[in-house]
Every structure is written in structure tokens, then in C-alpha cells.
C-alpha atoms as a PDB file:
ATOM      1  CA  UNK A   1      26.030   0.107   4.449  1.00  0.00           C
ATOM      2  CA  UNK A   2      24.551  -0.842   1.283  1.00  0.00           C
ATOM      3  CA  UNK A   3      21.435   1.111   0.128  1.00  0.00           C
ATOM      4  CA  UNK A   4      18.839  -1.173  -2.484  1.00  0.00           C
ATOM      5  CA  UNK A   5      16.083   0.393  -4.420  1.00  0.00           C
ATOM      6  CA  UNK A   6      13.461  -1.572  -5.915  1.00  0.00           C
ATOM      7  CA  UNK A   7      10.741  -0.104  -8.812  1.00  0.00           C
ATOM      8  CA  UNK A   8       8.740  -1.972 -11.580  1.00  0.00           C
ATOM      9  CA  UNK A   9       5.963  -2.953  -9.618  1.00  0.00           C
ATOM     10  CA  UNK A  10       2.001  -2.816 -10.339  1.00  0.00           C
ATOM     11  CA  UNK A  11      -0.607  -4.504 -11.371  1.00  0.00           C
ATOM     12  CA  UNK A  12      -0.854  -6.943 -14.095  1.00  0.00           C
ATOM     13  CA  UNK A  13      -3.580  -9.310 -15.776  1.00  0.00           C
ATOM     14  CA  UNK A  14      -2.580 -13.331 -15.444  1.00  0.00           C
ATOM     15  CA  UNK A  15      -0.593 -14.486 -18.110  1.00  0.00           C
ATOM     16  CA  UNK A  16       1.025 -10.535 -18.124  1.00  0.00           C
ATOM     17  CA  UNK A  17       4.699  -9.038 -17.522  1.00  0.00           C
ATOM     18  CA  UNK A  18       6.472  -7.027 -15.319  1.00  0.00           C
ATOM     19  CA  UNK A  19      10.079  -6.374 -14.677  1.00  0.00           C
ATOM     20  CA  UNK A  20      11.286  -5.252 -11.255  1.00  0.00           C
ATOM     21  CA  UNK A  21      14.700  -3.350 -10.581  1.00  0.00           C
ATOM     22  CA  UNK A  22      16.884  -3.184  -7.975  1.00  0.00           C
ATOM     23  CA  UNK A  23      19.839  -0.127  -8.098  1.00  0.00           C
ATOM     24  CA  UNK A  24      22.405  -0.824  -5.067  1.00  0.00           C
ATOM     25  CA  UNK A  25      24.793   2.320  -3.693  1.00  0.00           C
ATOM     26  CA  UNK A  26      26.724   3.165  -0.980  1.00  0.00           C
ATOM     27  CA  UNK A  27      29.499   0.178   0.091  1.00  0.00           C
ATOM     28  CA  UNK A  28      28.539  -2.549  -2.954  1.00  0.00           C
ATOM     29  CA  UNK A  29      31.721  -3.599  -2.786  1.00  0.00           C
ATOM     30  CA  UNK A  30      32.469  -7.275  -1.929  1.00  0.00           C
ATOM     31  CA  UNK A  31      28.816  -8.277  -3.201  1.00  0.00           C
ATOM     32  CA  UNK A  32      28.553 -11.565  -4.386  1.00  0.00           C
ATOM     33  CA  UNK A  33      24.732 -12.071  -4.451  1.00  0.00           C
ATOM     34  CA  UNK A  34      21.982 -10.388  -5.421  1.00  0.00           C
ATOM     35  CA  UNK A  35      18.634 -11.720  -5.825  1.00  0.00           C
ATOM     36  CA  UNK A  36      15.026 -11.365  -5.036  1.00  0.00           C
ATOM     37  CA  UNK A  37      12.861 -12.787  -2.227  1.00  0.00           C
ATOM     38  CA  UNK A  38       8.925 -12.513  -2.148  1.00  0.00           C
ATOM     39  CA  UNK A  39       6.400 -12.248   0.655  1.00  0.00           C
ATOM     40  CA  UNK A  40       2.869 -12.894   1.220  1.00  0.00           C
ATOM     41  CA  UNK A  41       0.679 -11.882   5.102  1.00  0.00           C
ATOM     42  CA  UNK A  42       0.602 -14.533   6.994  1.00  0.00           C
ATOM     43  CA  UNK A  43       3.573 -16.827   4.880  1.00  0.00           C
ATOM     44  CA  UNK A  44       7.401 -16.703   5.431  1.00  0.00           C
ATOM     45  CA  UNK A  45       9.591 -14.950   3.189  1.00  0.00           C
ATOM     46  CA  UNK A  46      10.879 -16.905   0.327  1.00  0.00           C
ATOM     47  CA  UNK A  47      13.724 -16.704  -2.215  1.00  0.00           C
ATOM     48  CA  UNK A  48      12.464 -15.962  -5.800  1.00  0.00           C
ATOM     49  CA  UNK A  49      15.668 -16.033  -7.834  1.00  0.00           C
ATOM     50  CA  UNK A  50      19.724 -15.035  -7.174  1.00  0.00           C
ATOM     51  CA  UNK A  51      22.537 -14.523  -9.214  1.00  0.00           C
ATOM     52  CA  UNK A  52      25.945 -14.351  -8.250  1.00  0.00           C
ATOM     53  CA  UNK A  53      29.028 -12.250  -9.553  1.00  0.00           C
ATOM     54  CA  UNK A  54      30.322 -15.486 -10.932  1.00  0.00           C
ATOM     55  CA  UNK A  55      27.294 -15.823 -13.014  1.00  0.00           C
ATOM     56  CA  UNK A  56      25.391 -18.561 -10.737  1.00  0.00           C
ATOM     57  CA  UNK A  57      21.775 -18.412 -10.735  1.00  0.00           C
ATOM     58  CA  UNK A  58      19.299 -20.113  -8.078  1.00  0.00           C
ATOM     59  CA  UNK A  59      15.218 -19.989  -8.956  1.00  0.00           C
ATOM     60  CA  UNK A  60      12.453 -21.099  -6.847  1.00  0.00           C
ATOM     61  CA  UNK A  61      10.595 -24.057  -8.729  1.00  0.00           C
ATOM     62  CA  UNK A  62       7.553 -22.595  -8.905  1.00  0.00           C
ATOM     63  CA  UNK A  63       9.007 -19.048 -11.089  1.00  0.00           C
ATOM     64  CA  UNK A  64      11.317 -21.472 -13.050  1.00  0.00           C
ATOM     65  CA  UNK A  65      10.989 -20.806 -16.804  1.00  0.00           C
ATOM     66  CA  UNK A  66       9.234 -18.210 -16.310  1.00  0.00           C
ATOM     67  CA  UNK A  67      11.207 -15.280 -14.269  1.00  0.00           C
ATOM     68  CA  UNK A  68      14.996 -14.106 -15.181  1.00  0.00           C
ATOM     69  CA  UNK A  69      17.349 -12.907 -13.288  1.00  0.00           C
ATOM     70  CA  UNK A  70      19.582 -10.379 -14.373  1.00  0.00           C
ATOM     71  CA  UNK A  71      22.121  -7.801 -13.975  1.00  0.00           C
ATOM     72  CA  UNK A  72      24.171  -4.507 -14.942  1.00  0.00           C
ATOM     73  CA  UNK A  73      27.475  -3.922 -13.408  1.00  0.00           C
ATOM     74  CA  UNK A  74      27.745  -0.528 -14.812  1.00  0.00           C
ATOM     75  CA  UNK A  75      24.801   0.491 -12.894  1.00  0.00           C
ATOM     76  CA  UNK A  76      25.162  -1.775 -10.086  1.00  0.00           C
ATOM     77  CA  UNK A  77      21.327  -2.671 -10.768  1.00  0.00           C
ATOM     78  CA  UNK A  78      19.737  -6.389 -10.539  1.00  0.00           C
ATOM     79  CA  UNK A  79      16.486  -7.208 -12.467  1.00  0.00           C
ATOM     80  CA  UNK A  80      13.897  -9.748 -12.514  1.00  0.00           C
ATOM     81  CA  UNK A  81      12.026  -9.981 -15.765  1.00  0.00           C
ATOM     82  CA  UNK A  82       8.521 -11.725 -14.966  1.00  0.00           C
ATOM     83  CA  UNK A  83       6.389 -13.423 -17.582  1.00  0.00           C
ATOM     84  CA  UNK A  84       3.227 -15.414 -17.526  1.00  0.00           C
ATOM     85  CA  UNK A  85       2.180 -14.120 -14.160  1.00  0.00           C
ATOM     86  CA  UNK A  86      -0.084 -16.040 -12.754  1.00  0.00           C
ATOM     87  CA  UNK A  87      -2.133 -14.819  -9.547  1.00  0.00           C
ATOM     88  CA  UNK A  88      -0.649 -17.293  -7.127  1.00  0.00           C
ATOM     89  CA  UNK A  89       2.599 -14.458  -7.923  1.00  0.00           C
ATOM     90  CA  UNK A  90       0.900 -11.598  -6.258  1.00  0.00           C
ATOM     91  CA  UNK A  91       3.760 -10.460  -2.983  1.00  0.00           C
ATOM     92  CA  UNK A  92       5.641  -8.122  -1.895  1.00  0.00           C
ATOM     93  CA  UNK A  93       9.112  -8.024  -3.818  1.00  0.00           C
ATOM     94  CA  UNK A  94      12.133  -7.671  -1.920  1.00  0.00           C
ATOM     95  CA  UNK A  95      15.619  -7.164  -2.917  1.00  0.00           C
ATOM     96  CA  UNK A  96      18.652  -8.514  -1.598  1.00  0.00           C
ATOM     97  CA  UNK A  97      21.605  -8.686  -1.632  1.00  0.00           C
ATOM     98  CA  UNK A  98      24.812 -10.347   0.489  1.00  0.00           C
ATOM     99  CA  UNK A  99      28.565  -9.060   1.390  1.00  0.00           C
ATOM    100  CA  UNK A 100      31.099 -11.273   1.864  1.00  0.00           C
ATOM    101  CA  UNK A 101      33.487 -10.948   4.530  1.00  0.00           C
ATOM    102  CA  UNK A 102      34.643 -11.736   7.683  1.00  0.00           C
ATOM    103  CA  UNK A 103      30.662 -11.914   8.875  1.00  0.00           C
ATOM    104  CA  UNK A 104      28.523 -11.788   6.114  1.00  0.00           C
ATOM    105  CA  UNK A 105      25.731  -9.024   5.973  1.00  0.00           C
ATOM    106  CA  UNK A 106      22.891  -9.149   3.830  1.00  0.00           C
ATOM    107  CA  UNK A 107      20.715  -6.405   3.199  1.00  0.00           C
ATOM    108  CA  UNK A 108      17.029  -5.955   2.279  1.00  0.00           C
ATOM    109  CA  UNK A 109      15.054  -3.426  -0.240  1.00  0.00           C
ATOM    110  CA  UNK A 110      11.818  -1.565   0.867  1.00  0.00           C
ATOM    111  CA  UNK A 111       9.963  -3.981  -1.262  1.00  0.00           C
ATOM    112  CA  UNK A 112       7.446  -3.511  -4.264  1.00  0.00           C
ATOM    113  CA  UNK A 113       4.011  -4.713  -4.387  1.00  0.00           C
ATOM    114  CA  UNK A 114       3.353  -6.829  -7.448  1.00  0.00           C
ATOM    115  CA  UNK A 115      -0.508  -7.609  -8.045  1.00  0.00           C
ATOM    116  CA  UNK A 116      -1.791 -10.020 -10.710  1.00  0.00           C
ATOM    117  CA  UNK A 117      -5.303 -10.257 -11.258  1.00  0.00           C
ATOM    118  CA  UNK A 118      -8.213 -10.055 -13.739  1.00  0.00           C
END
């Protein structure tokens, strides 16, 4: 089992900042992804931003240029650096992160509200 941890989020005024981050523990080995996903009620969930531990990194077009995706092996933490909110960014923040292997088994955060408005 793999254990994710999200913190970082709030609320922020448009055109404001936030960084989320994710720790992982318990069997992290044979990661290769690790990423964000964002929800809204009512909308499906949708990917935000990966990276993989070859360095690969995915964005949704509407966070491009805007949101980073990062990480730090030595504390087997991802983060997601978020500038010029806008309101149209207010979700719930989910973690993730994927295991290789013979079946593949992602695993999901508790999620963090992130709130932009005036």
C-alpha cells in the first residue's frame, strides 16, 4: 500500500499563489508517476499535471504556464506550485500516484480544497 498526504491548500485572491504537497510512504517503491488531479461537484475528475521518475511531465492546457510540477526524492514528496490563480481553479486537489507492475495500482490522496476568490 502506498499512503499520500496532501497540504498547501486555502484560500487565495485571483491572480494569487499556492503550492500544494504531496509526501508518499509505505511501499513507494516501483512508482513511476506522480501527479495531481482536480475535482469540482457535479464534473469528472481531471488530471492537472504528472511527472514521471524519468523526468516526463504532462499539464492540462488550461494550468499550462502557469502550474509546476515538481518533486523531492529524498522526501518522496511531489509539489505543484500554482500561480496566477484564477477562480475557474477553485477544486478539490487530489494526489496520485501509479505503481508499475504486473497490474498497475494507482492510488489517491484525501484531497485539499483550494479556493480562489475575491
Amino acid at each position: 500500500q502506498v499512503q499520500l498526504v496532501e497540504s498547501g491548500g486555502g484560500l487565495v485572491q485571483p491572480g494569487g499563489s499556492l503550492r500544494l504537497s504531496c509526501a508518499a510512504s509505505g511501499s513507494i517503491f516501483s512508482i513511476n508517476t506522480m501527479g495531481w488531479y482536480r475535482q469540482v461537484p457535479g464534473k469528472e475528475r481531471e488530471l492537472v499535471a504528472t511527472l514521471t521518475s524519468g523526468g516526463g511531465r504532462r499539464y492540462a492546457d488550461s494550468v499550462r504556464g502557469r502550474f509546476t510540477v515538481s518533486n523531492d526524492d529524498a522526501k518522496n514528496t511531489v509539489y505543484l506550485q500554482m500561480n496566477s490563480l484564477k477562480p475557474e481553479d477553485t477544486a478539490v486537489y487530489y494526489c496520485y500516484a501509479r505503481r508499475v507492475g504486473p497490474v498497475p495500482q494507482d492510488y489517491w490522496g484525501q484531497g485539499t480544497q483550494v479556493t480562489v476568490s475575491s
